[in-house]
C-alpha atoms as a PDB file:
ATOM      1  CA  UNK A   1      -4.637  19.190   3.308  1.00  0.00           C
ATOM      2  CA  UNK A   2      -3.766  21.971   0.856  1.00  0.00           C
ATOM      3  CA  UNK A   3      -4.251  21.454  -2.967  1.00  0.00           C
ATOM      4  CA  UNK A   4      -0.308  20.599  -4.226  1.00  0.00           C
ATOM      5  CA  UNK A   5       0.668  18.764  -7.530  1.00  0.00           C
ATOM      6  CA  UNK A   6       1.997  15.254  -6.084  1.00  0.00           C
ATOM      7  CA  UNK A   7       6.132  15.220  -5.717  1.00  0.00           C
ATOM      8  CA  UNK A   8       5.992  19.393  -6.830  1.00  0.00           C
ATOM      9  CA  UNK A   9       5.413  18.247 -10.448  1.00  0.00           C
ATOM     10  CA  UNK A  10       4.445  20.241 -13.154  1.00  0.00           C
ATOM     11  CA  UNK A  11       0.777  21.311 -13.844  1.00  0.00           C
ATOM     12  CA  UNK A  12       0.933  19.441 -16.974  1.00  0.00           C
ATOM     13  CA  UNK A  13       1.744  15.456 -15.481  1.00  0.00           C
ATOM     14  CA  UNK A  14      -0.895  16.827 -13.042  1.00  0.00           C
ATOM     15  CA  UNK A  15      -4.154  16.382 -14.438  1.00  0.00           C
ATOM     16  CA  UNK A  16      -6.942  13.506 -14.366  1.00  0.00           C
ATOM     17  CA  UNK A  17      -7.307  13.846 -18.317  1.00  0.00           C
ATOM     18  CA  UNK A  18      -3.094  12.827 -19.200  1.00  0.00           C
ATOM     19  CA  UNK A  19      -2.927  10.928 -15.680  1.00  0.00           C
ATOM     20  CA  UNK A  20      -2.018   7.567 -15.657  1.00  0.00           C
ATOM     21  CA  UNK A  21      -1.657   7.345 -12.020  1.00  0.00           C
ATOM     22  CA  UNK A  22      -4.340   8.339  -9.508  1.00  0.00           C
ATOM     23  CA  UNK A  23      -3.417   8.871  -5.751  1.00  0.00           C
ATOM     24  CA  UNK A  24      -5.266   9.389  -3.186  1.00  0.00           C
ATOM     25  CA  UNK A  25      -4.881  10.292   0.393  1.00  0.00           C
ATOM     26  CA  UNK A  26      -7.331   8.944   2.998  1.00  0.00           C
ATOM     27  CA  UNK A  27      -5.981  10.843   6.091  1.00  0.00           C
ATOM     28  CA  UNK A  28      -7.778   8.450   8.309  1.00  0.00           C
ATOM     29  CA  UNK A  29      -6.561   7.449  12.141  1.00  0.00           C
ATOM     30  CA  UNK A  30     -10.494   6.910  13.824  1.00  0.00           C
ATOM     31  CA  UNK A  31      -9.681   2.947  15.228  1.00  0.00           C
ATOM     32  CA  UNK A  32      -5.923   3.380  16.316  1.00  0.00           C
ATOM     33  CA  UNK A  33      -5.748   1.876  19.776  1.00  0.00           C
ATOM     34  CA  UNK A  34      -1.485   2.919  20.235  1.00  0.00           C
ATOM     35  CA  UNK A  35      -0.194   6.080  19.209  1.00  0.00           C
ATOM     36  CA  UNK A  36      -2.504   8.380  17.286  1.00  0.00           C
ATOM     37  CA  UNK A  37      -1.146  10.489  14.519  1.00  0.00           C
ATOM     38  CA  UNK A  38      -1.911   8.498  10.772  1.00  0.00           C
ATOM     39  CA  UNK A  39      -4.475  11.322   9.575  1.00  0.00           C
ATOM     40  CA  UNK A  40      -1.359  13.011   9.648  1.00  0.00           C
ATOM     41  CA  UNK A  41       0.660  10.721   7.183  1.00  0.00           C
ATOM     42  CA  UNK A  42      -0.833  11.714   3.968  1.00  0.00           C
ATOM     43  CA  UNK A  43       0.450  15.690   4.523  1.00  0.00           C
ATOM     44  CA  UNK A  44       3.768  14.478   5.514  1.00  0.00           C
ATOM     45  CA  UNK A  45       4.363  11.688   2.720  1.00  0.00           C
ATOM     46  CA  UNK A  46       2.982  14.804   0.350  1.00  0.00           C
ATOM     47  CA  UNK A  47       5.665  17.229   1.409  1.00  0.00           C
ATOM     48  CA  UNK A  48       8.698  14.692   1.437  1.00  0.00           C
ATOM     49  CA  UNK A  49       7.552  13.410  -1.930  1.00  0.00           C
ATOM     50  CA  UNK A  50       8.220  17.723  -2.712  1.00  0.00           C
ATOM     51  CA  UNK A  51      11.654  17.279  -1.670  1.00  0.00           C
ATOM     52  CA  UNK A  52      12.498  14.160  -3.385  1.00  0.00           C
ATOM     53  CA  UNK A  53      14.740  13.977  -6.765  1.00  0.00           C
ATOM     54  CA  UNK A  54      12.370  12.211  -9.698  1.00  0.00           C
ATOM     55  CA  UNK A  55      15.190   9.982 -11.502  1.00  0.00           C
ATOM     56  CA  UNK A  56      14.799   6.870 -10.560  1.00  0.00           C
ATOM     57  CA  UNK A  57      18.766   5.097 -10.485  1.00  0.00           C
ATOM     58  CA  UNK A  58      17.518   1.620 -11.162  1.00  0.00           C
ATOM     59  CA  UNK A  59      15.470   1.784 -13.737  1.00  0.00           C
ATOM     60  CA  UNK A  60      16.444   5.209 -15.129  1.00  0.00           C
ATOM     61  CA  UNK A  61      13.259   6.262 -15.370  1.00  0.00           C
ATOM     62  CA  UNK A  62      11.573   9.579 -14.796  1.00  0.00           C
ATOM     63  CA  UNK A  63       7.884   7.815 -14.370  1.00  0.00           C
ATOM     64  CA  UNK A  64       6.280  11.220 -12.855  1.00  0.00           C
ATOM     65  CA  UNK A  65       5.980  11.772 -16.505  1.00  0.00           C
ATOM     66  CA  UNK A  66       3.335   8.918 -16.753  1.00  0.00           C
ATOM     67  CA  UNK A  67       1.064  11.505 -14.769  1.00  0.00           C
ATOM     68  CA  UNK A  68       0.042  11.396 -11.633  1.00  0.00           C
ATOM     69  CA  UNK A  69      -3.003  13.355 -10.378  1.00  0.00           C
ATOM     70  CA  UNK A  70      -3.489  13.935  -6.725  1.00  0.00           C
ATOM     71  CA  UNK A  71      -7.379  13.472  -6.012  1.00  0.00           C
ATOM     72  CA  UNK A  72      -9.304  15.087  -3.378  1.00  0.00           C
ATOM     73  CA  UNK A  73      -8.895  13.196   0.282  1.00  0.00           C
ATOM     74  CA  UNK A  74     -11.320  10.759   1.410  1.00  0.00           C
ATOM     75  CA  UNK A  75     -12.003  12.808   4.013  1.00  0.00           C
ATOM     76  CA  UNK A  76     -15.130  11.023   5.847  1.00  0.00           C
ATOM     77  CA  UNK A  77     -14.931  10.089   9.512  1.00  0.00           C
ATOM     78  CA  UNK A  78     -17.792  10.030  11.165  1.00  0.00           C
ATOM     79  CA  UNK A  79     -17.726   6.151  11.432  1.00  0.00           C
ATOM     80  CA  UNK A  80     -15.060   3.512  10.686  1.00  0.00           C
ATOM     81  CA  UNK A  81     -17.897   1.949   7.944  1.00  0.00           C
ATOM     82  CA  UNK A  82     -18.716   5.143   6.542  1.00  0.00           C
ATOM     83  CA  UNK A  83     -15.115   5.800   5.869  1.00  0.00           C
ATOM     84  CA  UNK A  84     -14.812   2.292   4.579  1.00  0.00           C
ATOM     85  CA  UNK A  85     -17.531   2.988   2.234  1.00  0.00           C
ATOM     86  CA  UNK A  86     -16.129   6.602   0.863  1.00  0.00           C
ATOM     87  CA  UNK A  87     -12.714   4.981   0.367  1.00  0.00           C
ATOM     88  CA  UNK A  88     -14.676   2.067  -1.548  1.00  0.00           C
ATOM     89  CA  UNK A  89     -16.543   4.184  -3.948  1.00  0.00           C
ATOM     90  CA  UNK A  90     -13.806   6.660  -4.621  1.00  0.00           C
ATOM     91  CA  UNK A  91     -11.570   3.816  -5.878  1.00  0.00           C
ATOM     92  CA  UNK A  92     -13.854   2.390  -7.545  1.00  0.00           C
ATOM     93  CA  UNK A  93     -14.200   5.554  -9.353  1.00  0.00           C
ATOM     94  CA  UNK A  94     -10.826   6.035 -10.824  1.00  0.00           C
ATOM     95  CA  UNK A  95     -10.394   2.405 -11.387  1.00  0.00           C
ATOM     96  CA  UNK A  96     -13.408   2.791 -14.071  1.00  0.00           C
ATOM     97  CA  UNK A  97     -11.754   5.760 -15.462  1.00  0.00           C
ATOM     98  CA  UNK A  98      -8.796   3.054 -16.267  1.00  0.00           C
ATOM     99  CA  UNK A  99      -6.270   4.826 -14.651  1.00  0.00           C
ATOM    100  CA  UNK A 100      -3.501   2.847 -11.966  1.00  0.00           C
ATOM    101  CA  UNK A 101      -5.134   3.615  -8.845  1.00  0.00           C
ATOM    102  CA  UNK A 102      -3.120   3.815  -5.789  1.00  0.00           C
ATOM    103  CA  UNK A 103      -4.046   5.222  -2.160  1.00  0.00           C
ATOM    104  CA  UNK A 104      -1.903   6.922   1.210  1.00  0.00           C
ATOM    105  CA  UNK A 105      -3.277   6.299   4.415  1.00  0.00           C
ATOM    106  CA  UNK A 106      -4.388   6.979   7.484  1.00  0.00           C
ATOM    107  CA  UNK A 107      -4.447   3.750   9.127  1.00  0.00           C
ATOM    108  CA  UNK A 108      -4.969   0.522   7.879  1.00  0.00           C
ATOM    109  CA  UNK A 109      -8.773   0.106   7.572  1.00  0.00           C
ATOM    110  CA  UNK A 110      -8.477   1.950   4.435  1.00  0.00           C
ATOM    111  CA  UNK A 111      -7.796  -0.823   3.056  1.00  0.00           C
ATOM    112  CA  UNK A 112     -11.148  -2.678   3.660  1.00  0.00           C
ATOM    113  CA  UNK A 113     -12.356  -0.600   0.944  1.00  0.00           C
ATOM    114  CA  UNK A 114      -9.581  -0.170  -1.587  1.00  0.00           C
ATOM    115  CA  UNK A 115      -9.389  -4.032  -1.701  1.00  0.00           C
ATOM    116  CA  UNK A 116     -13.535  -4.153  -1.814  1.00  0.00           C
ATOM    117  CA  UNK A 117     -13.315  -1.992  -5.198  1.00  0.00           C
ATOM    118  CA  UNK A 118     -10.165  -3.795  -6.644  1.00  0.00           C
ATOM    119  CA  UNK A 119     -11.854  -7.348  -5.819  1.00  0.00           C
ATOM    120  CA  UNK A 120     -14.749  -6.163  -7.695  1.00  0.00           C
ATOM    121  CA  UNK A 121     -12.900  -4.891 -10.818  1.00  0.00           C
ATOM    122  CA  UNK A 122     -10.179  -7.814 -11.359  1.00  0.00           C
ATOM    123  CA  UNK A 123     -10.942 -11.447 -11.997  1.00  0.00           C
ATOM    124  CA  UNK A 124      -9.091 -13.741  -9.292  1.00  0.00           C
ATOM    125  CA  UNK A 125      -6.941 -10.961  -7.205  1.00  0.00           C
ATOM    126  CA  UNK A 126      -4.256 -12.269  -5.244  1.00  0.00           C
ATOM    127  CA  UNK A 127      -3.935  -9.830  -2.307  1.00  0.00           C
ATOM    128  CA  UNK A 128      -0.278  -9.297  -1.212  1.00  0.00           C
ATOM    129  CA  UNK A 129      -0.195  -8.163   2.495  1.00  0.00           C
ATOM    130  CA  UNK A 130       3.274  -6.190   4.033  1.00  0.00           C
ATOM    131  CA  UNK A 131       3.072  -5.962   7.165  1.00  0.00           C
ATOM    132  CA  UNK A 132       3.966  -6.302  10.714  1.00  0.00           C
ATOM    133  CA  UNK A 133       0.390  -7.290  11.632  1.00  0.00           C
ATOM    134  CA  UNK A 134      -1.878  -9.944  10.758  1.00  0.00           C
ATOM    135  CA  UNK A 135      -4.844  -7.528  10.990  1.00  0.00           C
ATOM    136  CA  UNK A 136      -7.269 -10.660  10.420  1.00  0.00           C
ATOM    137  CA  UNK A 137      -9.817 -10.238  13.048  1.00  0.00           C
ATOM    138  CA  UNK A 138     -13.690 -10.643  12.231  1.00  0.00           C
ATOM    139  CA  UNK A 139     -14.238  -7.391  14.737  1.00  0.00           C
ATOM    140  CA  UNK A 140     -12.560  -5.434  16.824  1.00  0.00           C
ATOM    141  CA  UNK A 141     -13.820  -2.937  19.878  1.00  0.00           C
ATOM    142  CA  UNK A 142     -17.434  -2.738  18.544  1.00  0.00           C
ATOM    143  CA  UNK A 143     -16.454  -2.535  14.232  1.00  0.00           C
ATOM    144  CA  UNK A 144     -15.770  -4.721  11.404  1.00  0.00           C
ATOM    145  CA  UNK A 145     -13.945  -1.949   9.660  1.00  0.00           C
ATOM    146  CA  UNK A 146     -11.361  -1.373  12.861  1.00  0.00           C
ATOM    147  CA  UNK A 147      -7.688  -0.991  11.455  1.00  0.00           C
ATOM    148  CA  UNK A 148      -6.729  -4.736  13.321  1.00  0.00           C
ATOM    149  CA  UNK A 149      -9.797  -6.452  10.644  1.00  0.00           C
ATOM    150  CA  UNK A 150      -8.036  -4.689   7.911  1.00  0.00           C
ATOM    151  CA  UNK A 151      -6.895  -8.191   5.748  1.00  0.00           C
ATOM    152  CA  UNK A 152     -10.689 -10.419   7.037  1.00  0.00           C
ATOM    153  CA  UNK A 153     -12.460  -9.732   4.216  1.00  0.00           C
ATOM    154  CA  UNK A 154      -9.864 -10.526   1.996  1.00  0.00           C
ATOM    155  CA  UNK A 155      -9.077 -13.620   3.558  1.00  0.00           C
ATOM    156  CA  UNK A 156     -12.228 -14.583   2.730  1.00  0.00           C
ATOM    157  CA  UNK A 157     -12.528 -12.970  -0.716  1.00  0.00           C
ATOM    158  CA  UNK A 158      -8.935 -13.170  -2.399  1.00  0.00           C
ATOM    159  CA  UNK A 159      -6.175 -15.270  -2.322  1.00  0.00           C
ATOM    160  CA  UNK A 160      -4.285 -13.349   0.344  1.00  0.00           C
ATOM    161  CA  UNK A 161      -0.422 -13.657   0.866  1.00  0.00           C
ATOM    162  CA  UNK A 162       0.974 -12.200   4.174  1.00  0.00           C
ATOM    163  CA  UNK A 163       4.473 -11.185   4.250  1.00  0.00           C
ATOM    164  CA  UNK A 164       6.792 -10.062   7.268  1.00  0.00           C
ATOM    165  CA  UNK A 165       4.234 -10.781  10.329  1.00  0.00           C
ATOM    166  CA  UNK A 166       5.453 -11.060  13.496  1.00  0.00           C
ATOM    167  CA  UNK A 167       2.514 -10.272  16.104  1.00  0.00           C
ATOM    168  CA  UNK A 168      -0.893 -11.109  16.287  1.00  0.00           C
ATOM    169  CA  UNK A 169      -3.442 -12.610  18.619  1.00  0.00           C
ATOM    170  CA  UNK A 170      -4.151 -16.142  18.569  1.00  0.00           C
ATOM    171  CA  UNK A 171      -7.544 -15.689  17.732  1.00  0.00           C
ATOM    172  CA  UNK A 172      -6.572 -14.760  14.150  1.00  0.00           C
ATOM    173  CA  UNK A 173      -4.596 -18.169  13.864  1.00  0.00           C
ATOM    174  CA  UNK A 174      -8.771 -19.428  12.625  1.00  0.00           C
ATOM    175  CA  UNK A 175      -8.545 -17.141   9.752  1.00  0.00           C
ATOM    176  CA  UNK A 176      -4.698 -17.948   8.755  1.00  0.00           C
ATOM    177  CA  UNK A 177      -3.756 -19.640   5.680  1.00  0.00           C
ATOM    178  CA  UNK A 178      -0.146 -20.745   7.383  1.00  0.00           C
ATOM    179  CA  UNK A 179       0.550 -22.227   3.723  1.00  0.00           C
ATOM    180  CA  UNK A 180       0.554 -18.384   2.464  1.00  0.00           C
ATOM    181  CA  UNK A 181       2.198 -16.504   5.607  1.00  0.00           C
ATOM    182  CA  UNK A 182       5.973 -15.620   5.563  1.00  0.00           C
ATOM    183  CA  UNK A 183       6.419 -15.307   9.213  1.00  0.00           C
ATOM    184  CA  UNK A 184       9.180 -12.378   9.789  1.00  0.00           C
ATOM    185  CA  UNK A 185      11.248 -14.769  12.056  1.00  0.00           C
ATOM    186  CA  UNK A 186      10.946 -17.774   9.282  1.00  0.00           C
ATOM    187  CA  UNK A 187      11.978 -16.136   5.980  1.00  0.00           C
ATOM    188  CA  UNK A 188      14.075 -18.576   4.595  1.00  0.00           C
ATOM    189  CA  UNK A 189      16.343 -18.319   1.363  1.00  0.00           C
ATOM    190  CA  UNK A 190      13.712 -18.547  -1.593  1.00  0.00           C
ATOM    191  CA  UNK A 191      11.002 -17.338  -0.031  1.00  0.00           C
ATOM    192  CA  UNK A 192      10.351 -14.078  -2.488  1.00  0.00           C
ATOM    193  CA  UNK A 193      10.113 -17.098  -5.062  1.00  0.00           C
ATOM    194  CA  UNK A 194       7.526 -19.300  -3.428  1.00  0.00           C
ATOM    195  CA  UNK A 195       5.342 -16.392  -2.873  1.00  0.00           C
ATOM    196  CA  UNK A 196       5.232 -15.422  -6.282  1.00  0.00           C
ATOM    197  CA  UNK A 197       4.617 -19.169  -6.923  1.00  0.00           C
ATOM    198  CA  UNK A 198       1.462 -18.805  -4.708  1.00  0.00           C
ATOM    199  CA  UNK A 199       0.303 -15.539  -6.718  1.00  0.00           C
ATOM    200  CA  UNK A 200      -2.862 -15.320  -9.182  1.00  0.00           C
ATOM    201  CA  UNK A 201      -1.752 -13.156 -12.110  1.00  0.00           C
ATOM    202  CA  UNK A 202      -3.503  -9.811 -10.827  1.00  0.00           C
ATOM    203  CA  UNK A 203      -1.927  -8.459  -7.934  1.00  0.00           C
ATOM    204  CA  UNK A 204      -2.659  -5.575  -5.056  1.00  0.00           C
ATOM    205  CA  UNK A 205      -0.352  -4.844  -2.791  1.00  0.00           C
ATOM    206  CA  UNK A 206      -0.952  -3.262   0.285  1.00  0.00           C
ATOM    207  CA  UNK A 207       1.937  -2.055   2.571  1.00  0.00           C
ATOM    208  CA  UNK A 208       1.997  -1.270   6.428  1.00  0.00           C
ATOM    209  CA  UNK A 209       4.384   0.865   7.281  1.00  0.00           C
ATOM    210  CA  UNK A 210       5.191  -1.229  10.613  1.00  0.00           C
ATOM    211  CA  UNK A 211       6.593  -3.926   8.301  1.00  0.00           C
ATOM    212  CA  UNK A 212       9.501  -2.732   7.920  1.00  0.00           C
ATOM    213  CA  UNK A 213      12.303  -2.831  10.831  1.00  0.00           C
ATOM    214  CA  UNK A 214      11.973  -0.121  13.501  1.00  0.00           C
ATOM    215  CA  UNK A 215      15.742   0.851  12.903  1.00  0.00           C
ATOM    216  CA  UNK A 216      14.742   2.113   9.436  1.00  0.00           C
ATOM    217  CA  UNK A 217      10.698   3.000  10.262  1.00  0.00           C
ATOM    218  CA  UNK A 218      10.086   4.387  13.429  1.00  0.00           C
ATOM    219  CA  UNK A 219       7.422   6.915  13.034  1.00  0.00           C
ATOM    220  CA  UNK A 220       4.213   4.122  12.610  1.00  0.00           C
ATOM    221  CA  UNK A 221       1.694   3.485  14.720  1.00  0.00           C
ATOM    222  CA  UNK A 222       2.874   0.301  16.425  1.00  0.00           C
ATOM    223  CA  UNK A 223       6.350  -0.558  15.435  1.00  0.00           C
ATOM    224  CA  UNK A 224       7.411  -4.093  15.939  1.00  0.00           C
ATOM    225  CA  UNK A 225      10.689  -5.276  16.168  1.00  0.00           C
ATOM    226  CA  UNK A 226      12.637  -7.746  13.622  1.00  0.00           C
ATOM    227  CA  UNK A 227      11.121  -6.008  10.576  1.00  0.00           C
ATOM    228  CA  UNK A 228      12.203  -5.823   6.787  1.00  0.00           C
ATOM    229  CA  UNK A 229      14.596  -4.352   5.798  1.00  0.00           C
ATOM    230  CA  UNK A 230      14.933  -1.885   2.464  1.00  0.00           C
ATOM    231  CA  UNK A 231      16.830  -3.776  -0.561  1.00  0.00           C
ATOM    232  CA  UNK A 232      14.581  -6.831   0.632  1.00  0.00           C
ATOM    233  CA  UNK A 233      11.336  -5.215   0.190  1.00  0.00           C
ATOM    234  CA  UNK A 234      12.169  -3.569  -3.121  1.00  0.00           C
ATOM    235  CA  UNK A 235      14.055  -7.314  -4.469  1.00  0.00           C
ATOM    236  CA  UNK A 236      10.764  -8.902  -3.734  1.00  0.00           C
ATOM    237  CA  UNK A 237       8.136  -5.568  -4.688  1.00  0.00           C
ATOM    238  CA  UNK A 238      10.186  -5.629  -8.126  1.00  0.00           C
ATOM    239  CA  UNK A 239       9.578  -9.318  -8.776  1.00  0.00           C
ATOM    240  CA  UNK A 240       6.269  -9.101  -8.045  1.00  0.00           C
ATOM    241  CA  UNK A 241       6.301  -5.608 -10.709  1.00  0.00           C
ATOM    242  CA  UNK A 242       8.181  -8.107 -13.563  1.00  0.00           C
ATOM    243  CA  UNK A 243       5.890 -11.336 -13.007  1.00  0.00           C
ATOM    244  CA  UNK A 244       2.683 -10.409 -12.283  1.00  0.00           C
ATOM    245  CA  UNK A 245       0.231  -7.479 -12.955  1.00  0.00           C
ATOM    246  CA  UNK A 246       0.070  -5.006 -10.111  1.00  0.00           C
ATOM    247  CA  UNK A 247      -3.022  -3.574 -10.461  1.00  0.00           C
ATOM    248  CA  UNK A 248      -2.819  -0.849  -7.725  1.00  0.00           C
ATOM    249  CA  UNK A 249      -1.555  -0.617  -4.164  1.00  0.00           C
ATOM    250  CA  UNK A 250      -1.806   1.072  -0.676  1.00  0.00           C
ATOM    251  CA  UNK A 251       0.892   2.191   1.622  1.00  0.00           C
ATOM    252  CA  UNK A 252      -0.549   3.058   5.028  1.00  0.00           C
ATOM    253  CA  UNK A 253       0.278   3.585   8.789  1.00  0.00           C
ATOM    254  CA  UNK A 254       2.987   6.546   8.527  1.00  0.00           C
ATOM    255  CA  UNK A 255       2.603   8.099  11.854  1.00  0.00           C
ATOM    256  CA  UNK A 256       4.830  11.406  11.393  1.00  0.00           C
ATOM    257  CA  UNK A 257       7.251  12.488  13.890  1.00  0.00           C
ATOM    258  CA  UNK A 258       8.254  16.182  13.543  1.00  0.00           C
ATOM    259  CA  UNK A 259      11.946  15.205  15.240  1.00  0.00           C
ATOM    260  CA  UNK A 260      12.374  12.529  12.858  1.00  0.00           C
ATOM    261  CA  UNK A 261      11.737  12.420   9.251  1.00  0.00           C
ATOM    262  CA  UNK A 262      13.748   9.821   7.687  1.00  0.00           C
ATOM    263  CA  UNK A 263      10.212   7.789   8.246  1.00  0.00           C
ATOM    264  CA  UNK A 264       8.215  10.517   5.708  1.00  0.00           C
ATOM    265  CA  UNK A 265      11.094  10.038   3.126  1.00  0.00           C
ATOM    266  CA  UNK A 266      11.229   6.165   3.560  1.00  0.00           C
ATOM    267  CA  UNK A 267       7.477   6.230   2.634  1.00  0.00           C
ATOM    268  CA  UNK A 268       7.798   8.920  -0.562  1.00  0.00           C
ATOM    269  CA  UNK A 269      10.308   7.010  -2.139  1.00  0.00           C
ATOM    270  CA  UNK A 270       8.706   3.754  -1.938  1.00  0.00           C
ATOM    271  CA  UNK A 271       5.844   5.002  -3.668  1.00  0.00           C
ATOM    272  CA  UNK A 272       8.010   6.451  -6.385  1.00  0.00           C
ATOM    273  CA  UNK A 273       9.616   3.370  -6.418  1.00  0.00           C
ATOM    274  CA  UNK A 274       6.634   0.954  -7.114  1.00  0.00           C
ATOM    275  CA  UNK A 275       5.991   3.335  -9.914  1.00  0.00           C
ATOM    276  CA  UNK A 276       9.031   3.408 -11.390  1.00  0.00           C
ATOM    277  CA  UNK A 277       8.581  -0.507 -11.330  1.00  0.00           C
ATOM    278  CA  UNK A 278       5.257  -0.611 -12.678  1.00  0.00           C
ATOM    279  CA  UNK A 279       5.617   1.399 -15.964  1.00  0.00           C
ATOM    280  CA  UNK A 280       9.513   0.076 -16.181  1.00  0.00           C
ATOM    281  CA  UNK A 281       7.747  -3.512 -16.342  1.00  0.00           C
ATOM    282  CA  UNK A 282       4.526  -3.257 -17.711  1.00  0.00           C
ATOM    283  CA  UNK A 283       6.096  -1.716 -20.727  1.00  0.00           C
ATOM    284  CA  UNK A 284       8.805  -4.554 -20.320  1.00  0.00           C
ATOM    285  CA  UNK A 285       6.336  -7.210 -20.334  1.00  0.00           C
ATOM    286  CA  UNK A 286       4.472  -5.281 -23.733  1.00  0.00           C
ATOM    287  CA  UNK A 287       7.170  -5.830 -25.744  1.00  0.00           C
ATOM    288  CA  UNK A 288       8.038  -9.463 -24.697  1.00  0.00           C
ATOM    289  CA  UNK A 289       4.213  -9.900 -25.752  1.00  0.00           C
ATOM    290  CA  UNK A 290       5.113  -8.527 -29.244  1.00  0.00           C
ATOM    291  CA  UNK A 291       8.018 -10.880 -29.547  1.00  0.00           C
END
């Protein structure tokens, strides 16, 4: 991965010192078992986010201006724990250095360690799970840290909320909190509602790719049909931004298709999105405070 500014911006929202916003790419894909291809998602979210325009519409924001400094990849791959590890102490790292840490996978046992290092650093996290996948396995093919034991840990560890599942092996159905899934097939009226209901006050999101419908996300590593759709995601992402504190996030599983990148700009904007809704609500929620 060459050494860009994120989203082409200037040198000057760029660096760790004035950053805000940290982001870093963990072009990971060692436990796939489908189609092979996330180490390549970081590079391609990275050159979409180039050719993306930095107003934000909704909130009329420009929130590049925050800062955001591209770190160095997590690069480490010689085992699915060592990477685990890496991505563990790295976020660790820049969540001491109080910035808003966020990550771009690679697959999705990234996010064994980004939620490891966020557990550690908030009080009570509530982990809020997108995806297509329930991920929950204890091991998989030899690993704990295999991309389909992505959410164990923090089953165990955090209150975790899945959202938009719709496969998984019935072996996971041990480590299921039914009472906090949101079955894609079951979404009913006021469901964004009763999962914020559910939430602790500190919140991580992590996002699979997959979770969103095929029609409008076809370039992940196992797409699943009767997925999410856009305004739905960002209706409920944006109440989460307004009633709870988001204290960093993941996206993961882009699996780039050179004939089709729709998938690469999909993924750029949502990430400019969730910023745009963190900084348009956390400054929001400062001046109710002072009220």
């Amino acid at each position: 991965m060459s050494k860009k500014n994120y989203a082409g911006i200037p040198d000057k929202y760029a660096r760790i010192d004035e950053a805000k916003v940290v982001l870093i790419p963990v072009p990971y894909d060692g436990t796939s078992t489908w189609q092979k291809g996330a180490d390549k998602g970081p590079d391609a979210f990275l050159e979409a986010s180039e050719n993306m325009e930095l107003f934000d519409i909704e909130t009329r924001s420009e929130v590049y201006k925050k800062g955001v400094y591209l770190a160095p990849p997590v690069t480490e791959n010689s085992s699915p724990e060592k990477m685990v590890e890496a991505v563990y102490k790295t976020t660790k790292n820049y969540i001491k250095q109080e910035k808003f840490v966020t990550l771009f996978g690679g697959e999705h046992s990234i996010s064994i360690g980004s939620i490891r290092a966020f557990n550690e650093s908030f009080e009570d996290l509530t982990v809020v799970q997108i995806d297509a996948h329930a991920d929950l396995r204890p091991e998989y093919e030899g690993s704990k840290c295999n991309h389909a034991c992505a959410l164990h840990e923090a089953s165990k560890t955090t209150n975790l909320i899945q959202v938009g599942i719709r496969s998984m092996d019935i072996s996971e159905m041990d480590h299921m909190d039914e009472n906090h899934v949101y079955f894609a097939h079951d979404l009913y009226e006021d469901w964004q509602d009763d999962a914020i209901g559910q939430m602790t006050p500190n919140v991580f999101i992590t996002i699979d790719l997959d979770a969103f419908d095929p029609s409008i996300m076809p370039s992940t590593g196992t797409p699943e049909p009767g997925g999410l759709f856009w305004y739905e995601t960002l209706e409920f992402l944006k109440m989460m931004f307004k009633k709870k504190n988001v204290v960093g996030f993941d996206i993961v599983e882009l699996c780039p298709n050179e004939n089709e990148r729709s998938s690469d700009f999909l993924a750029a904007k949502l990430y400019y999105k969730m910023l745009s809704y963190k900084f348009k609500y956390q400054n929001y929620n400062e001046e109710d405070d002072d009220e």
